[in-house]
Every structure is written in structure tokens, then in C-alpha cells.
Protein backbone atom coordinates (compact mmCIF):
# COMPACT_ATOMS: atom_id res chain seq x y z
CA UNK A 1 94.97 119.78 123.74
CA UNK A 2 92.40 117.51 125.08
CA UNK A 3 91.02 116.08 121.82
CA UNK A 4 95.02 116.26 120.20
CA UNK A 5 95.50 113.76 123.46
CA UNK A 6 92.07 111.66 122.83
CA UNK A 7 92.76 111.26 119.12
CA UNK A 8 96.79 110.01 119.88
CA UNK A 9 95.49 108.06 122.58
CA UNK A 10 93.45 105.56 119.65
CA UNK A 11 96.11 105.70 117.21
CA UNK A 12 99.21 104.76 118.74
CA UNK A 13 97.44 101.53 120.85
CA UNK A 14 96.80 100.42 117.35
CA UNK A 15 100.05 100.95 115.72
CA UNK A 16 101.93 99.28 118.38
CA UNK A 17 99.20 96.15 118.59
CA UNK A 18 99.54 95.94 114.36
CA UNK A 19 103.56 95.58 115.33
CA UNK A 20 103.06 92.78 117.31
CA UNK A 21 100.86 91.08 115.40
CA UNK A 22 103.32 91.60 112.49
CA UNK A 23 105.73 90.67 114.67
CA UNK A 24 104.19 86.97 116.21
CA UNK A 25 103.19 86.42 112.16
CA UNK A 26 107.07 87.02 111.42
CA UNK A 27 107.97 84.72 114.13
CA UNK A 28 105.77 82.23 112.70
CA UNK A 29 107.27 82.10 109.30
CA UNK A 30 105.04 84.44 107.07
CA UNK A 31 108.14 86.41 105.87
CA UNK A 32 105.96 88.76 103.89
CA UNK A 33 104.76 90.46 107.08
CA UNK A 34 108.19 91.62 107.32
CA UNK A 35 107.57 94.59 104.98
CA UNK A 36 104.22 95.33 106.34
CA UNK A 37 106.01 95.55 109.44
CA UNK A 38 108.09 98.34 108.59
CA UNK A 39 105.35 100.61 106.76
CA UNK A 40 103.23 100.34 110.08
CA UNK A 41 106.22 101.40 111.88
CA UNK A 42 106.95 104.42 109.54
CA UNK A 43 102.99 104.90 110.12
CA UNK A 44 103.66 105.13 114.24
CA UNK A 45 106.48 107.23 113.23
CA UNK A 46 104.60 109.83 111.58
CA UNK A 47 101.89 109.89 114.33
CA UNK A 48 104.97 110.11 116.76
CA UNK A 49 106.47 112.83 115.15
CA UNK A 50 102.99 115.14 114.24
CA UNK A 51 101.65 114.85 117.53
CA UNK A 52 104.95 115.60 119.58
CA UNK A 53 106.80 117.48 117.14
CA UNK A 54 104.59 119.45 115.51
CA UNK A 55 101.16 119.83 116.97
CA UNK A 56 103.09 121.27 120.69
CA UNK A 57 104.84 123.83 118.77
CA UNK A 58 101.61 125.11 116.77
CA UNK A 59 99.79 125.25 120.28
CA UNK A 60 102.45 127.43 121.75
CA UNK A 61 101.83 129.90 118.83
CA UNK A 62 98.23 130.06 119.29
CA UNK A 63 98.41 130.75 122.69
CA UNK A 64 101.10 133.16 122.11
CA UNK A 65 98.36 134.86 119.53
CA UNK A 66 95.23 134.49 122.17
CA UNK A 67 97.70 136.12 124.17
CA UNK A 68 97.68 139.24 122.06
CA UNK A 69 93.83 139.20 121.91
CA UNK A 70 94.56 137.87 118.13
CA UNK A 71 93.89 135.03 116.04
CA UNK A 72 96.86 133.29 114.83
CA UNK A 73 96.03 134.37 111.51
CA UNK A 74 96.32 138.08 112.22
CA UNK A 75 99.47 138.01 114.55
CA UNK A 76 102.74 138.35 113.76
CA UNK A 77 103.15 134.35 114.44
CA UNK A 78 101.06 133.60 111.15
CA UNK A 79 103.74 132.71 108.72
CA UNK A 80 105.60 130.20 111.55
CA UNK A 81 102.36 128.45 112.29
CA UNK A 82 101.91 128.40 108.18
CA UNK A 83 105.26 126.57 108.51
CA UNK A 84 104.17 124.46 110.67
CA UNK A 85 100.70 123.57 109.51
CA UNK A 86 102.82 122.49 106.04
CA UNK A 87 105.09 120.41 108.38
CA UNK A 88 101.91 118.52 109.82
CA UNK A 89 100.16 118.31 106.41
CA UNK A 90 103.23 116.68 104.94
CA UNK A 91 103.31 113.83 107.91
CA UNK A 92 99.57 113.21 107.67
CA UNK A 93 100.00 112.84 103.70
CA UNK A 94 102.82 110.69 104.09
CA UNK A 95 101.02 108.15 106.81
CA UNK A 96 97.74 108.37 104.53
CA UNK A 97 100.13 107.10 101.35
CA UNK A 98 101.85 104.57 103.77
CA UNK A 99 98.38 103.67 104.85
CA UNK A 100 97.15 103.07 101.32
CA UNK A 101 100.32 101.01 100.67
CA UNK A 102 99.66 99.05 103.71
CA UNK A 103 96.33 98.13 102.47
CA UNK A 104 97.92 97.57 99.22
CA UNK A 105 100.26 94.97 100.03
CA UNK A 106 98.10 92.59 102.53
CA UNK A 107 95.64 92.43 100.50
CA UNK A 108 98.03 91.14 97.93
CA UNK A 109 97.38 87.27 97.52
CA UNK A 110 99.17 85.25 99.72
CA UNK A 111 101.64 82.08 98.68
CA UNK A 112 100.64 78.53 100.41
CA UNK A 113 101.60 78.31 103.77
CA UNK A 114 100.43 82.19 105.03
């Protein structure tokens, strides 16, 4: 849980400071930050989501499994935390795409006045 909490703790600071940045550029009149804005937000979404959606239901079923002296692979919870492992591998695809589209589109060149 500790290093699930250390991880979210860099990630989301980030996100949120990349909003306002997008944010104060918006303000400012660079209208094409106004996309950018929204795929870091879907980004911070899909952190959002993993880490209190997912990850808290996956840790319940391992210590439901350490419980029974087993591994979650060899307790009865295996195919729920299978489930749930797809679940998490699906958001961390998605941000990873997002990411690359991010990257994508500011490094696009920019029209006079950006």
C-alpha cells in the first residue's frame, strides 16, 4: 500500500500542475492548449480511477488470500483478481496511449502567436 501511495503521490501533483498550466496558456489565448487540456485530464482520470478503483479492491483479495495461508494465485479469489488485474491493465494502456497522444500533439508546430 505504501509504494501504491508513494507512486500516486508523484503522479497526480503533476497532472493537476499540467492543468493549470494548460489552463493559464488557455487564458492567455493559445486555444490549442484546449485539447491538450482535456487528454491530461482523461490522463488524471485514469490514475484516479486505477489507484482508487481498482488497485483497493485487488488489495482486499490478496489479503483475503494471505489470509488463507495462499497466494492469490492458488485461492479461490484468482479469477476476480484476474478481472481485476485486466481492469488495471486496460487504464494504464489507455493513459500510456493518451500519454503518447499528448506528446503527439504539443510537439506539433505551433501557429504565430503561441
Amino acid at each position: 500500500v505504501a509504494a501504491v501511495a508513494e507512486q500516486f503521490a508523484g503522479q497526480v501533483p503533476e497532472g493537476v500542475l499540467q492543468l493549470v498550466l494548460c489552463n493559464v496558456l488557455i487564458r492567455r489565448g493559445a486555444a490549442r492548449y484546449r485539447a491538450l487540456r482535456w487528454i491530461v485530464l482523461s490522463m488524471l482520470v485514469c490514475v484516479l480511477a486505477g489507484y482508487f478503483g481498482v488497485q483497493p479492491f485487488m488489495e482486499g483479495l490478496k489479503v483475503k488470500a494471505q489470509a488463507m495461508n495462499l497466494g492469490v494465485s492458488e485461492s479461490p479469489y484468482k479469477s476476480q483478481f484476474g478481472m481485476l488485474h485486466g481492469v488495471s491493465s486496460v487504464f494504464y494502456l489507455a493513459q500510456s496511449l493518451l500519454a503518447l497522444v499528448l506528446v503527439w500533439r504539443a510537439s506539433a508546430p505551433r501557429s504565430a502567436g503561441e
